[in-house]
PDB file of N, CA and C in Angstrom:
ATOM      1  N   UNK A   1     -69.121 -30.474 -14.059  1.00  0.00           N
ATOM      2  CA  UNK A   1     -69.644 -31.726 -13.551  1.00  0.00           C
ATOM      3  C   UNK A   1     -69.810 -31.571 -12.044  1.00  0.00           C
ATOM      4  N   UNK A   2     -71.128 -32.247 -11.402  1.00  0.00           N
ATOM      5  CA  UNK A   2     -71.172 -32.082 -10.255  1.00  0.00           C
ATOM      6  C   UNK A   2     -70.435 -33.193  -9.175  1.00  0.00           C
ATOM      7  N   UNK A   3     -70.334 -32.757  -8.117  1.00  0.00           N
ATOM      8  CA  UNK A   3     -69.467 -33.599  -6.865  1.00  0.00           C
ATOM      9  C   UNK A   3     -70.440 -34.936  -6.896  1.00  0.00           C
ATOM     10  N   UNK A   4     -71.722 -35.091  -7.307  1.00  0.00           N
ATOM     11  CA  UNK A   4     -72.132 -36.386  -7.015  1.00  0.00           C
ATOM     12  C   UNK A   4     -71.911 -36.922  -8.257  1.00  0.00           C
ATOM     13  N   UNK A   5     -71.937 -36.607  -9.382  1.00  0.00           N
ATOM     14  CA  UNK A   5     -71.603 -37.200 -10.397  1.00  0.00           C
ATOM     15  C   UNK A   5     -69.924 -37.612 -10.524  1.00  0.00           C
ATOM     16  N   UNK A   6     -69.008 -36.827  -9.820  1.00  0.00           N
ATOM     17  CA  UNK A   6     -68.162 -37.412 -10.049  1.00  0.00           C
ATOM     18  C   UNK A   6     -67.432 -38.616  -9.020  1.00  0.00           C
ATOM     19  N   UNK A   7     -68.413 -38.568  -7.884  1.00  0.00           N
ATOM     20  CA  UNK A   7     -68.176 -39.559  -7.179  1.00  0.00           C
ATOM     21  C   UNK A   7     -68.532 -40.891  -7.831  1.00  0.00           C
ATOM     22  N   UNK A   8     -69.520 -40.874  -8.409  1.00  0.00           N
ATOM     23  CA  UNK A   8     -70.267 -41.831  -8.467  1.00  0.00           C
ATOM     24  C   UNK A   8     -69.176 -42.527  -9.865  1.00  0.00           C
ATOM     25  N   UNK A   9     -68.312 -41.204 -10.509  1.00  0.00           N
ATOM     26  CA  UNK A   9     -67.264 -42.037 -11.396  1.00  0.00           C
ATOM     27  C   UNK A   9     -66.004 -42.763 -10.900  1.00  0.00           C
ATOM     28  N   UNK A  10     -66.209 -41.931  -9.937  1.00  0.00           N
ATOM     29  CA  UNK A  10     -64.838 -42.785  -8.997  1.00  0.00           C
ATOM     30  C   UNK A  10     -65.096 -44.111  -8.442  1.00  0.00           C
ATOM     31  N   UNK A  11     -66.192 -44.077  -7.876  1.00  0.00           N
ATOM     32  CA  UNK A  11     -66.444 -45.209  -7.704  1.00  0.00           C
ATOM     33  C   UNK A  11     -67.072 -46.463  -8.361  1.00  0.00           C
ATOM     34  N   UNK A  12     -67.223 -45.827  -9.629  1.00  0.00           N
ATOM     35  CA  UNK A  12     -67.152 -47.096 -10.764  1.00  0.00           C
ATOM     36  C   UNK A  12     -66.181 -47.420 -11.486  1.00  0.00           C
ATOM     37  N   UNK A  13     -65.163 -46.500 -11.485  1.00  0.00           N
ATOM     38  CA  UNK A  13     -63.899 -46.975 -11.790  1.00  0.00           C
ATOM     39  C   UNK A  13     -63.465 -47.773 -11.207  1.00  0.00           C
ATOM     40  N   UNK A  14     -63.541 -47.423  -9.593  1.00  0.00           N
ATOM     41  CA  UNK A  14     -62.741 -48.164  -8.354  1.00  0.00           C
ATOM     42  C   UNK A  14     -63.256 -50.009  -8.336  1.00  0.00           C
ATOM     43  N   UNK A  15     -64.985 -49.754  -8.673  1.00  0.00           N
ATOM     44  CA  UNK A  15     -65.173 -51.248  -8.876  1.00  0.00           C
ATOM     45  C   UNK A  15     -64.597 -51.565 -10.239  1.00  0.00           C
ATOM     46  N   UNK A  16     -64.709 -51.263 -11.312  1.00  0.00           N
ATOM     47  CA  UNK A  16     -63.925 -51.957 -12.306  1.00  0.00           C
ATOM     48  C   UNK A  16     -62.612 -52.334 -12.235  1.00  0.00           C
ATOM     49  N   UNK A  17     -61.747 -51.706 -11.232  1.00  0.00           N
ATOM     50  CA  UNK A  17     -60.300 -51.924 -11.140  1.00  0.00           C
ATOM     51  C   UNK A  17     -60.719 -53.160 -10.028  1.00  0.00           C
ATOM     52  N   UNK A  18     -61.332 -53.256  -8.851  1.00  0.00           N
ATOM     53  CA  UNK A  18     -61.600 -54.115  -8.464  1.00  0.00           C
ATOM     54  C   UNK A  18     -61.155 -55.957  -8.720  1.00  0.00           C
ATOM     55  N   UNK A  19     -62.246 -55.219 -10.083  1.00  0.00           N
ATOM     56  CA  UNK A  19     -63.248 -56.546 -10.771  1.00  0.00           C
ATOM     57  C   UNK A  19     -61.727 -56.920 -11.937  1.00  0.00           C
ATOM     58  N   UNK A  20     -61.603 -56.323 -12.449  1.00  0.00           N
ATOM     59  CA  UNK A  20     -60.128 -56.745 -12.913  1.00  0.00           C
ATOM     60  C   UNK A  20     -59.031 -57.576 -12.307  1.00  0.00           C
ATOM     61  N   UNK A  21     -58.042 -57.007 -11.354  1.00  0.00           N
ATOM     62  CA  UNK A  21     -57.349 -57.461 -10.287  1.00  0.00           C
ATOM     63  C   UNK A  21     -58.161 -58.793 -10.104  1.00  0.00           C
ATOM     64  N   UNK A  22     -59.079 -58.764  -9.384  1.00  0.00           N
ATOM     65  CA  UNK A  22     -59.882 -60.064  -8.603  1.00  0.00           C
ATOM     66  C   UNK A  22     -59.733 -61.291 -10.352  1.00  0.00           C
ATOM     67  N   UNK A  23     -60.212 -60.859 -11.012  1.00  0.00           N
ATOM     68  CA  UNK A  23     -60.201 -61.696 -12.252  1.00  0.00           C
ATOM     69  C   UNK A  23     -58.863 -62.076 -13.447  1.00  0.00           C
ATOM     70  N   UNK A  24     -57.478 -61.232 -12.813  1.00  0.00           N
ATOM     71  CA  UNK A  24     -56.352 -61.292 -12.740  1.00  0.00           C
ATOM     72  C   UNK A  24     -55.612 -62.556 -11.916  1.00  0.00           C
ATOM     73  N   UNK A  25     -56.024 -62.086 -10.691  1.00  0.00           N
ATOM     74  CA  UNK A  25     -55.658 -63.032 -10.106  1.00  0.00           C
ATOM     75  C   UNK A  25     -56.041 -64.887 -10.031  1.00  0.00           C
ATOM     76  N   UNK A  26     -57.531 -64.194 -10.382  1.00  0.00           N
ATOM     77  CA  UNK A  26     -58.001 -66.089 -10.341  1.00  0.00           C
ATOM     78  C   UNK A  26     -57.561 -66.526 -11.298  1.00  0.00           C
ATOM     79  N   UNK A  27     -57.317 -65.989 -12.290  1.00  0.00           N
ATOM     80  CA  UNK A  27     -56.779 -66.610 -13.553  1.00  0.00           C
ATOM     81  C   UNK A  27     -55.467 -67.095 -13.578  1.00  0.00           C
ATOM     82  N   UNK A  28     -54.442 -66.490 -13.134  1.00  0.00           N
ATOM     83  CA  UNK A  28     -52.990 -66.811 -13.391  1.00  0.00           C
ATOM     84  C   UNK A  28     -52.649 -68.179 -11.732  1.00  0.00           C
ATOM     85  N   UNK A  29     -53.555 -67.959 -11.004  1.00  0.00           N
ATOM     86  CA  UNK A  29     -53.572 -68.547  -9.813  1.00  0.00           C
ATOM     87  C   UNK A  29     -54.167 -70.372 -10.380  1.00  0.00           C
ATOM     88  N   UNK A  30     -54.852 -70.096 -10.977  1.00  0.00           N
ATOM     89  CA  UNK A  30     -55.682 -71.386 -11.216  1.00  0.00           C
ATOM     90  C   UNK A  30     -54.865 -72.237 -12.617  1.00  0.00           C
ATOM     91  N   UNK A  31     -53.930 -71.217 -13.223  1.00  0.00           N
ATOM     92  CA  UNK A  31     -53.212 -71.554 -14.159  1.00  0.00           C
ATOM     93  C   UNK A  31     -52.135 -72.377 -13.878  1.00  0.00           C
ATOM     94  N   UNK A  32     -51.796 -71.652 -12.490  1.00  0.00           N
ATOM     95  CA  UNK A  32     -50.482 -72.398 -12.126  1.00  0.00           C
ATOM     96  C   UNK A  32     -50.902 -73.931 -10.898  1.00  0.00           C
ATOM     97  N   UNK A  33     -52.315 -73.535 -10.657  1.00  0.00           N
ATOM     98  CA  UNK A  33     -52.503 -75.218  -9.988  1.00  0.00           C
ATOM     99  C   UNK A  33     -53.257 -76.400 -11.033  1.00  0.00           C
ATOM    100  N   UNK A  34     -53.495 -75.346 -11.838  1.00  0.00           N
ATOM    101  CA  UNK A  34     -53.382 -76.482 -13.058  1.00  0.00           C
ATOM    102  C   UNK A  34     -51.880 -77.073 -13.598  1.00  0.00           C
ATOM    103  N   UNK A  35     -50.830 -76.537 -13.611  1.00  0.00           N
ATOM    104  CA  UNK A  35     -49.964 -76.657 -14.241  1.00  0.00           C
ATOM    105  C   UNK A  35     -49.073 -77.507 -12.970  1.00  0.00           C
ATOM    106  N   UNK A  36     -49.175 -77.745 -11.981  1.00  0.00           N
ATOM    107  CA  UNK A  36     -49.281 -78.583 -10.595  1.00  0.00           C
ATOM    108  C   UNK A  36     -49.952 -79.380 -10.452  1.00  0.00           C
ATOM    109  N   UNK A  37     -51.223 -79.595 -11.513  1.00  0.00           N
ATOM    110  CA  UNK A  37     -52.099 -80.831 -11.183  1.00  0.00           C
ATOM    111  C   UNK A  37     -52.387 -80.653  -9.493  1.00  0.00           C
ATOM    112  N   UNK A  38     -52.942 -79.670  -9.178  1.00  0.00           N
ATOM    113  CA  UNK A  38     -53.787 -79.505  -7.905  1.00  0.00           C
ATOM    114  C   UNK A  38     -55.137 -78.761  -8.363  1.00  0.00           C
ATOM    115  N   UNK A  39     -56.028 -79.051  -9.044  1.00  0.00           N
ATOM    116  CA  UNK A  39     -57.296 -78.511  -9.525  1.00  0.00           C
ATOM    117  C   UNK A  39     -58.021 -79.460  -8.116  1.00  0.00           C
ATOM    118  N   UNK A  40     -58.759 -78.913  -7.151  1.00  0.00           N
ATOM    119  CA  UNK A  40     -60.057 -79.120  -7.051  1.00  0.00           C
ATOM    120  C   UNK A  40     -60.938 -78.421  -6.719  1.00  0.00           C
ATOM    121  N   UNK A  41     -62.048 -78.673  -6.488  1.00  0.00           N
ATOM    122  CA  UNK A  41     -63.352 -77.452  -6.276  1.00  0.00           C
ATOM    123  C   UNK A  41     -63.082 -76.778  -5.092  1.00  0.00           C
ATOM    124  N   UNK A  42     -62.883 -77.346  -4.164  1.00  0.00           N
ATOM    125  CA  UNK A  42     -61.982 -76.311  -2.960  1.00  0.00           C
ATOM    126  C   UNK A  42     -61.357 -75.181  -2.780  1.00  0.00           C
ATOM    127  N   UNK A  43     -59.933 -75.997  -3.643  1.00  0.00           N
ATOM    128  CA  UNK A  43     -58.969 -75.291  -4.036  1.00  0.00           C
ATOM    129  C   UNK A  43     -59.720 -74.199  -4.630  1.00  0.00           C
ATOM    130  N   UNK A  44     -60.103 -73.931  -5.726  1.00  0.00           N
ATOM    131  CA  UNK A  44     -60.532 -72.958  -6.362  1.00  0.00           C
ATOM    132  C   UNK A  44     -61.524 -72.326  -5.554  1.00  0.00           C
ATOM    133  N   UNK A  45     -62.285 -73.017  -4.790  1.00  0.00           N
ATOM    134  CA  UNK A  45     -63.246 -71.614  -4.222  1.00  0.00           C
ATOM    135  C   UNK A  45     -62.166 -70.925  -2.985  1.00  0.00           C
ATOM    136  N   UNK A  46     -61.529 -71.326  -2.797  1.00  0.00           N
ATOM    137  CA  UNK A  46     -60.247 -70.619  -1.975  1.00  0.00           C
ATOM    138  C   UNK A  46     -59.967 -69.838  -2.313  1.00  0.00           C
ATOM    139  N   UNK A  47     -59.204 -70.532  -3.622  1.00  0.00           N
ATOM    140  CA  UNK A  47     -58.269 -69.187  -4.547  1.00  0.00           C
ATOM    141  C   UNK A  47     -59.234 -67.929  -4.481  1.00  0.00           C
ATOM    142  N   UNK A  48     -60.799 -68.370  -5.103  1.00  0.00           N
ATOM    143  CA  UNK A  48     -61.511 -67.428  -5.224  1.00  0.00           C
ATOM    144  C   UNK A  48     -61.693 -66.064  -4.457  1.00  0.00           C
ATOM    145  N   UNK A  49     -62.126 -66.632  -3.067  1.00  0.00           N
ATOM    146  CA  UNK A  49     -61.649 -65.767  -2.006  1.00  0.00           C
ATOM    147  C   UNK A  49     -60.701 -65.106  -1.571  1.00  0.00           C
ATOM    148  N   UNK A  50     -59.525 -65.417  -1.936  1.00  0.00           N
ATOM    149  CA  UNK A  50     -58.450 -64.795  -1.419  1.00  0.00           C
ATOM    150  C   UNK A  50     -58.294 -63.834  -2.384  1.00  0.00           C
ATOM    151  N   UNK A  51     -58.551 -64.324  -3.210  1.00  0.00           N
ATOM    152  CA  UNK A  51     -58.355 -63.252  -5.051  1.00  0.00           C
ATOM    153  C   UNK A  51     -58.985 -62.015  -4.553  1.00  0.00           C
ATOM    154  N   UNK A  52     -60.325 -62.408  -3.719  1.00  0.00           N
ATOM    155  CA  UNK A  52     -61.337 -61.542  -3.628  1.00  0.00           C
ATOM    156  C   UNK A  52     -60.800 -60.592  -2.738  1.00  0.00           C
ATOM    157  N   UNK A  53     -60.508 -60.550  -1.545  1.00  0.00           N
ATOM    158  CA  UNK A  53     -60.123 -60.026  -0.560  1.00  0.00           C
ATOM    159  C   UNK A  53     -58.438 -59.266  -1.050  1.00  0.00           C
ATOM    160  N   UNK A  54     -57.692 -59.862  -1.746  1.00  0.00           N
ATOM    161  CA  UNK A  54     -56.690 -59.523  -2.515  1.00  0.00           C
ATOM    162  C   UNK A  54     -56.581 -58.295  -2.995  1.00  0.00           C
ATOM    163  N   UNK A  55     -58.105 -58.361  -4.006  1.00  0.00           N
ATOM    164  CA  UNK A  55     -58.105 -57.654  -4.898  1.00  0.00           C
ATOM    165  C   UNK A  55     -58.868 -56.033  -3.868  1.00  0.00           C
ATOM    166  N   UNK A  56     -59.780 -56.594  -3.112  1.00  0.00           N
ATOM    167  CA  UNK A  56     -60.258 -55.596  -2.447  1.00  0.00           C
ATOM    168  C   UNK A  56     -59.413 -54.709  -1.258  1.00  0.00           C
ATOM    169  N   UNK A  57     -58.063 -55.029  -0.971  1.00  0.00           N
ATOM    170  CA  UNK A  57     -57.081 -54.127  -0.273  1.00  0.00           C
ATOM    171  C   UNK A  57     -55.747 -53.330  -1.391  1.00  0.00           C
ATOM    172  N   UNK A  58     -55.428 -54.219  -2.485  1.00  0.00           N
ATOM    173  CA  UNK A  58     -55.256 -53.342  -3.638  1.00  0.00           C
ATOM    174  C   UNK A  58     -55.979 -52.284  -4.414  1.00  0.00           C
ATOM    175  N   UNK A  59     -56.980 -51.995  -3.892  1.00  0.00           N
ATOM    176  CA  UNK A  59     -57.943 -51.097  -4.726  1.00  0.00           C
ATOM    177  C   UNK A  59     -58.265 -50.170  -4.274  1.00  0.00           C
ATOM    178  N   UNK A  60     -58.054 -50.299  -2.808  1.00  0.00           N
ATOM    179  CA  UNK A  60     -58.262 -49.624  -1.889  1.00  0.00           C
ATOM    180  C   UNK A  60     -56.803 -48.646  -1.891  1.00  0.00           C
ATOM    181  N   UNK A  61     -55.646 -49.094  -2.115  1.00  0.00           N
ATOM    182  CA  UNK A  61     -54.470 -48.078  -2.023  1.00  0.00           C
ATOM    183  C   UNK A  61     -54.533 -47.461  -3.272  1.00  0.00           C
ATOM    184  N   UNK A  62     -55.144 -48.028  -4.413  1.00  0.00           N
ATOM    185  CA  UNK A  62     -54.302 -47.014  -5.104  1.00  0.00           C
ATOM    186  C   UNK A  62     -55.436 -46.189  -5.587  1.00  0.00           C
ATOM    187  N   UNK A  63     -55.219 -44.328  -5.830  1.00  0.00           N
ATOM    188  CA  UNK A  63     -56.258 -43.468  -6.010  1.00  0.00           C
ATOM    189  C   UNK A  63     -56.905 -43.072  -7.444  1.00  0.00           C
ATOM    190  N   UNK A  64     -57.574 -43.226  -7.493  1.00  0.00           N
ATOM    191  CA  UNK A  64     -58.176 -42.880  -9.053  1.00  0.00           C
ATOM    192  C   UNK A  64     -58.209 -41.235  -9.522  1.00  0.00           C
ATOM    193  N   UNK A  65     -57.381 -41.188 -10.338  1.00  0.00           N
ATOM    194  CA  UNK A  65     -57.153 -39.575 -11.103  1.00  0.00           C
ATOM    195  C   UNK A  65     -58.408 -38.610 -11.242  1.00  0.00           C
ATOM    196  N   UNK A  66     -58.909 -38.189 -10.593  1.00  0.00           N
ATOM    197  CA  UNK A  66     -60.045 -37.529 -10.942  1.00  0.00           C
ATOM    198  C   UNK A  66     -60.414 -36.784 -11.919  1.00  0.00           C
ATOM    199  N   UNK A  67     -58.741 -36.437 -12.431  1.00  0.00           N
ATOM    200  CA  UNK A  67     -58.411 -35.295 -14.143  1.00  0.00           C
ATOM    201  C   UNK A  67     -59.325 -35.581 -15.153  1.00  0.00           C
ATOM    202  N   UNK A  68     -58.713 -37.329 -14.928  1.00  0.00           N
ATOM    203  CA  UNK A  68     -58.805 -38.137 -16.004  1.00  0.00           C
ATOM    204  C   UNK A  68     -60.431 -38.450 -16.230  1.00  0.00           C
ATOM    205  N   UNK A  69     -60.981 -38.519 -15.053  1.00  0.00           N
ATOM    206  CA  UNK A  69     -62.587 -38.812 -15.453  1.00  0.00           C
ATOM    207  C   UNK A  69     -63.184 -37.940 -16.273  1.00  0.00           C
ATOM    208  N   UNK A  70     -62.510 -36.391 -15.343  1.00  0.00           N
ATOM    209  CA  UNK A  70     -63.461 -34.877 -16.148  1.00  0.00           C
ATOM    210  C   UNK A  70     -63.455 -34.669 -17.690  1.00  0.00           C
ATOM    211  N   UNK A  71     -62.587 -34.744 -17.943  1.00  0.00           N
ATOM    212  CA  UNK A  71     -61.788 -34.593 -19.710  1.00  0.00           C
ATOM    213  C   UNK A  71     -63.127 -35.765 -20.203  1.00  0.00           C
ATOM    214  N   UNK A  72     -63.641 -34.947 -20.867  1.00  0.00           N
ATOM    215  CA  UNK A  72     -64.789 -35.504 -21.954  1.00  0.00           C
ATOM    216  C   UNK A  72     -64.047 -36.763 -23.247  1.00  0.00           C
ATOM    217  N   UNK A  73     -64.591 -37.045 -23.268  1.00  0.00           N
ATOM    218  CA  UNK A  73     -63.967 -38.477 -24.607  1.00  0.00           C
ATOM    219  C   UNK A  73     -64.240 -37.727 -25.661  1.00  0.00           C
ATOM    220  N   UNK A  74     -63.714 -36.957 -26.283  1.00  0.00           N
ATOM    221  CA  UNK A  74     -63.627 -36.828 -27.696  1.00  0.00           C
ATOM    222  C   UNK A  74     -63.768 -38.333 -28.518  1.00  0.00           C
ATOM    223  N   UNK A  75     -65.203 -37.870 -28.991  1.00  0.00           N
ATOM    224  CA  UNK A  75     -65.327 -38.955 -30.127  1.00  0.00           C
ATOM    225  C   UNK A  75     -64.323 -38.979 -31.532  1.00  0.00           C
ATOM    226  N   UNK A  76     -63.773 -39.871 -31.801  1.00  0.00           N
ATOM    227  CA  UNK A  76     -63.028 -39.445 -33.441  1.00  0.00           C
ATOM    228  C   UNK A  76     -63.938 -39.104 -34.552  1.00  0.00           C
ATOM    229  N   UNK A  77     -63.848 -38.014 -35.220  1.00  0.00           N
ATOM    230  CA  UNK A  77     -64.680 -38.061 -36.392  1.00  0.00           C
ATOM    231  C   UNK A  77     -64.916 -38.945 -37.617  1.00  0.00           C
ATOM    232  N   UNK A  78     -65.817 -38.623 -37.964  1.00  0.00           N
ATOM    233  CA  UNK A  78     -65.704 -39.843 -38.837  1.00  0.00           C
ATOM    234  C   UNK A  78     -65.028 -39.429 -40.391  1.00  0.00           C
ATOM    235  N   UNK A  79     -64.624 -39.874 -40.919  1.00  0.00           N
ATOM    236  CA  UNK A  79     -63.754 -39.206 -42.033  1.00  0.00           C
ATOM    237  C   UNK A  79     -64.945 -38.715 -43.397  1.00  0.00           C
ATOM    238  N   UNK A  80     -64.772 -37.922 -43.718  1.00  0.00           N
ATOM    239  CA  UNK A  80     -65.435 -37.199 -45.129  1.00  0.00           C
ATOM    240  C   UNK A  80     -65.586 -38.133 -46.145  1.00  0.00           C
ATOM    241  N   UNK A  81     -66.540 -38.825 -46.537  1.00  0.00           N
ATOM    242  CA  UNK A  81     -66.814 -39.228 -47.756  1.00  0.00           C
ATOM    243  C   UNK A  81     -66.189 -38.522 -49.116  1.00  0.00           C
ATOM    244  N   UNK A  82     -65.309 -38.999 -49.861  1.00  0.00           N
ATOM    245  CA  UNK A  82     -64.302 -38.585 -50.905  1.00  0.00           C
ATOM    246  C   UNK A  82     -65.468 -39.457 -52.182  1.00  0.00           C
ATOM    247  N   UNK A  83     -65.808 -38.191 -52.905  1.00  0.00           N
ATOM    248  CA  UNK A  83     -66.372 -38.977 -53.931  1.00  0.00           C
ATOM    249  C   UNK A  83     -65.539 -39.227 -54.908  1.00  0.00           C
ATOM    250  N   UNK A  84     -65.686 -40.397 -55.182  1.00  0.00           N
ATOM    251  CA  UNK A  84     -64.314 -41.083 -56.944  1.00  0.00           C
ATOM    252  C   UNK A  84     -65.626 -41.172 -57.911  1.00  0.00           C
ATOM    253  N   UNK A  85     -65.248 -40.240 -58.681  1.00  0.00           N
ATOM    254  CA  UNK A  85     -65.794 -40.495 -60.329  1.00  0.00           C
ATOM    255  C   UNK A  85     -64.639 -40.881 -61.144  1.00  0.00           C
ATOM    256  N   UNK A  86     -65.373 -41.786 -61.725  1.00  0.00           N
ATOM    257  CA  UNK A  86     -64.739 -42.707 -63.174  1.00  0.00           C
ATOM    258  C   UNK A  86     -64.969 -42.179 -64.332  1.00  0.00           C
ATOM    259  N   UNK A  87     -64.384 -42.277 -64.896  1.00  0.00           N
ATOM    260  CA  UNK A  87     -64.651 -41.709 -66.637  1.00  0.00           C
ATOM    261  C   UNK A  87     -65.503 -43.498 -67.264  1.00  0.00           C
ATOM    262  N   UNK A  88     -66.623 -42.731 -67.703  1.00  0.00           N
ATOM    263  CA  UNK A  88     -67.481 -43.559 -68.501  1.00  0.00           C
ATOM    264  C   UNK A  88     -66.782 -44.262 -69.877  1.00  0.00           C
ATOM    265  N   UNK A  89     -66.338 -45.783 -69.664  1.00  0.00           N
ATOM    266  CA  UNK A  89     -66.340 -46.102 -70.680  1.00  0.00           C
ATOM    267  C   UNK A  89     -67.585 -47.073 -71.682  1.00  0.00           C
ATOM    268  N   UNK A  90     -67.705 -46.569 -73.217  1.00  0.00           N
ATOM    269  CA  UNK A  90     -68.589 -47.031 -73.876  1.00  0.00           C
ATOM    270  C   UNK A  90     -67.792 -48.922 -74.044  1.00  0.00           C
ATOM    271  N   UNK A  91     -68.489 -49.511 -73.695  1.00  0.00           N
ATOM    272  CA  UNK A  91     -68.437 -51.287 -73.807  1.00  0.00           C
ATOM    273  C   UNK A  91     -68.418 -51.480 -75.361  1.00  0.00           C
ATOM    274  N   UNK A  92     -67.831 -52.195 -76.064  1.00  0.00           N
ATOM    275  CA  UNK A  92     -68.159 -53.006 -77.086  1.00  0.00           C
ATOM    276  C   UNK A  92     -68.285 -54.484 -76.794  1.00  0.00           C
ATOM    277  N   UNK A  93     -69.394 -54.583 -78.065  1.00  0.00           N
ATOM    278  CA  UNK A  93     -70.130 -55.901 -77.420  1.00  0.00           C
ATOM    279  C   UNK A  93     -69.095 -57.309 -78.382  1.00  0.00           C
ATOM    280  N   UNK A  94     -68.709 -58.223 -76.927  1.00  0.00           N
ATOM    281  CA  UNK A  94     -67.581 -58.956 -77.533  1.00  0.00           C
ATOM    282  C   UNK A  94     -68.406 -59.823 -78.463  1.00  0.00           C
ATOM    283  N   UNK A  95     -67.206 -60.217 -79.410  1.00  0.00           N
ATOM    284  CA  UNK A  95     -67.164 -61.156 -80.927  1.00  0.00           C
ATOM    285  C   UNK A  95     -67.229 -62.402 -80.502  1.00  0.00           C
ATOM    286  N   UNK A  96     -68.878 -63.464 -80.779  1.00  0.00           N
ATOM    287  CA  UNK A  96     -68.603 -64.639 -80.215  1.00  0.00           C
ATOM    288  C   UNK A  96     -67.120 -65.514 -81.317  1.00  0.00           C
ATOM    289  N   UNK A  97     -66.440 -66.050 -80.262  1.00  0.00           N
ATOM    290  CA  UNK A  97     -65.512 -67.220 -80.343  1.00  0.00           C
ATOM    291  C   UNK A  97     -65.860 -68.508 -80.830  1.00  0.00           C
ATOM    292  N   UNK A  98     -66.065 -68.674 -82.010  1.00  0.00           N
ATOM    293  CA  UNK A  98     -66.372 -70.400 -82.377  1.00  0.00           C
ATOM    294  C   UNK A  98     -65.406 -71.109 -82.579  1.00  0.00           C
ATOM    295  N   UNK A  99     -65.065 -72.659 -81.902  1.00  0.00           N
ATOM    296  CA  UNK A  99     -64.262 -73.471 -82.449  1.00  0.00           C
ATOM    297  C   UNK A  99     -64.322 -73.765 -83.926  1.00  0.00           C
ATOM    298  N   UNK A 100     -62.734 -74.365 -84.277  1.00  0.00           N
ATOM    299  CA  UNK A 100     -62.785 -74.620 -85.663  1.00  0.00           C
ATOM    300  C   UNK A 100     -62.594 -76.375 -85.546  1.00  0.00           C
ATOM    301  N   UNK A 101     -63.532 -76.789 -86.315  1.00  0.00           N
ATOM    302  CA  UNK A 101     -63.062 -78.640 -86.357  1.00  0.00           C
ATOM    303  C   UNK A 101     -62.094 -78.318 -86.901  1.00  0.00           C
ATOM    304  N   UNK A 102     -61.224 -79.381 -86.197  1.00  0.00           N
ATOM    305  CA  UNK A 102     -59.944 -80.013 -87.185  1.00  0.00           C
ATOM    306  C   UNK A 102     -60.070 -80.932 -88.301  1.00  0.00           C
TER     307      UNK A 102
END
Protein backbone atom coordinates (compact mmCIF):
# COMPACT_ATOMS: atom_id res chain seq x y z
CA UNK A 1 0.00 0.00 0.00
CA UNK A 2 1.16 3.35 -0.85
CA UNK A 3 2.11 6.39 1.71
CA UNK A 4 -0.81 8.36 0.13
CA UNK A 5 -3.18 5.78 0.44
CA UNK A 6 -2.43 5.17 3.76
CA UNK A 7 -2.64 8.57 4.86
CA UNK A 8 -5.63 9.19 3.50
CA UNK A 9 -6.73 5.98 5.96
CA UNK A 10 -5.53 7.62 8.80
CA UNK A 11 -7.16 10.31 8.29
CA UNK A 12 -10.49 8.86 7.85
CA UNK A 13 -10.25 7.00 10.70
CA UNK A 14 -9.12 10.08 12.65
CA UNK A 15 -12.44 11.82 11.34
CA UNK A 16 -14.60 8.94 12.27
CA UNK A 17 -13.17 8.84 15.80
CA UNK A 18 -13.79 12.48 15.68
CA UNK A 19 -17.37 12.19 14.65
CA UNK A 20 -18.02 9.59 17.33
CA UNK A 21 -16.59 11.30 20.52
CA UNK A 22 -18.35 14.67 19.26
CA UNK A 23 -21.71 12.51 19.01
CA UNK A 24 -20.82 10.79 22.39
CA UNK A 25 -20.68 13.60 23.98
CA UNK A 26 -23.79 15.53 22.79
CA UNK A 27 -25.69 12.75 23.66
CA UNK A 28 -24.96 11.88 27.29
CA UNK A 29 -24.57 15.84 27.81
CA UNK A 30 -28.09 16.64 26.60
CA UNK A 31 -29.28 13.55 28.56
CA UNK A 32 -28.29 14.84 31.67
CA UNK A 33 -29.87 18.54 31.02
CA UNK A 34 -32.74 16.85 30.20
CA UNK A 35 -32.79 14.95 33.28
CA UNK A 36 -32.25 18.69 35.06
CA UNK A 37 -35.00 20.09 33.11
CA UNK A 38 -32.51 22.68 31.54
CA UNK A 39 -33.33 21.88 27.71
CA UNK A 40 -33.08 25.03 25.68
CA UNK A 41 -32.00 25.85 22.16
CA UNK A 42 -28.99 27.67 23.51
CA UNK A 43 -28.10 25.41 25.83
CA UNK A 44 -27.79 22.83 23.27
CA UNK A 45 -26.12 24.76 20.58
CA UNK A 46 -23.46 25.29 23.36
CA UNK A 47 -23.25 21.89 24.37
CA UNK A 48 -22.88 21.44 20.66
CA UNK A 49 -19.82 23.37 20.42
CA UNK A 50 -18.03 22.47 23.16
CA UNK A 51 -18.71 18.69 22.23
CA UNK A 52 -17.18 19.93 19.08
CA UNK A 53 -14.03 21.41 20.12
CA UNK A 54 -13.94 18.55 22.89
CA UNK A 55 -14.01 16.10 20.62
CA UNK A 56 -11.47 17.79 18.26
CA UNK A 57 -8.42 17.97 21.02
CA UNK A 58 -9.21 14.27 22.00
CA UNK A 59 -8.54 13.09 18.60
CA UNK A 60 -5.88 14.84 18.20
CA UNK A 61 -3.88 12.89 21.20
CA UNK A 62 -4.64 9.78 20.58
CA UNK A 63 -2.65 7.92 17.44
CA UNK A 64 -4.22 5.67 15.04
CA UNK A 65 -2.41 2.10 14.61
CA UNK A 66 -1.28 2.11 11.25
CA UNK A 67 -0.83 -2.08 11.59
CA UNK A 68 -4.24 -2.17 11.92
CA UNK A 69 -5.30 -0.29 8.69
CA UNK A 70 -2.65 -2.47 6.46
CA UNK A 71 -3.98 -6.05 7.44
CA UNK A 72 -6.57 -6.61 4.64
CA UNK A 73 -10.25 -7.65 6.04
CA UNK A 74 -10.50 -11.10 5.38
CA UNK A 75 -13.90 -11.62 4.17
CA UNK A 76 -15.60 -14.81 6.03
CA UNK A 77 -16.41 -17.44 3.62
CA UNK A 78 -19.40 -18.33 2.93
CA UNK A 79 -20.19 -21.85 4.10
CA UNK A 80 -20.58 -24.89 1.43
CA UNK A 81 -23.94 -25.71 0.47
CA UNK A 82 -24.58 -29.36 2.16
CA UNK A 83 -26.97 -31.09 -0.05
CA UNK A 84 -29.87 -33.20 2.16
CA UNK A 85 -31.53 -35.86 0.12
CA UNK A 86 -34.64 -37.48 1.45
CA UNK A 87 -35.68 -40.86 0.73
CA UNK A 88 -38.79 -40.71 -1.55
CA UNK A 89 -41.80 -41.65 0.07
CA UNK A 90 -44.75 -43.21 -2.16
CA UNK A 91 -48.15 -41.18 -0.58
CA UNK A 92 -51.26 -43.17 -0.20
CA UNK A 93 -54.22 -41.51 -1.11
CA UNK A 94 -56.23 -40.90 2.27
CA UNK A 95 -59.76 -42.80 2.93
CA UNK A 96 -62.52 -40.14 2.85
CA UNK A 97 -64.04 -39.93 6.58
CA UNK A 98 -67.91 -39.86 6.56
CA UNK A 99 -70.00 -39.08 9.55
CA UNK A 100 -72.35 -41.64 10.87
CA UNK A 101 -76.06 -40.23 11.86
CA UNK A 102 -76.96 -41.18 15.12
Amino acid sequence: MNKSKLKSLVKSAKKALKADIKLGLIKELKQITGKLGQESKKLSKEIEKGAEKLAKKISKEIKIDKSALLEPVAAPKPAEAVKVTTPKVKEKPLKKVTEKPE
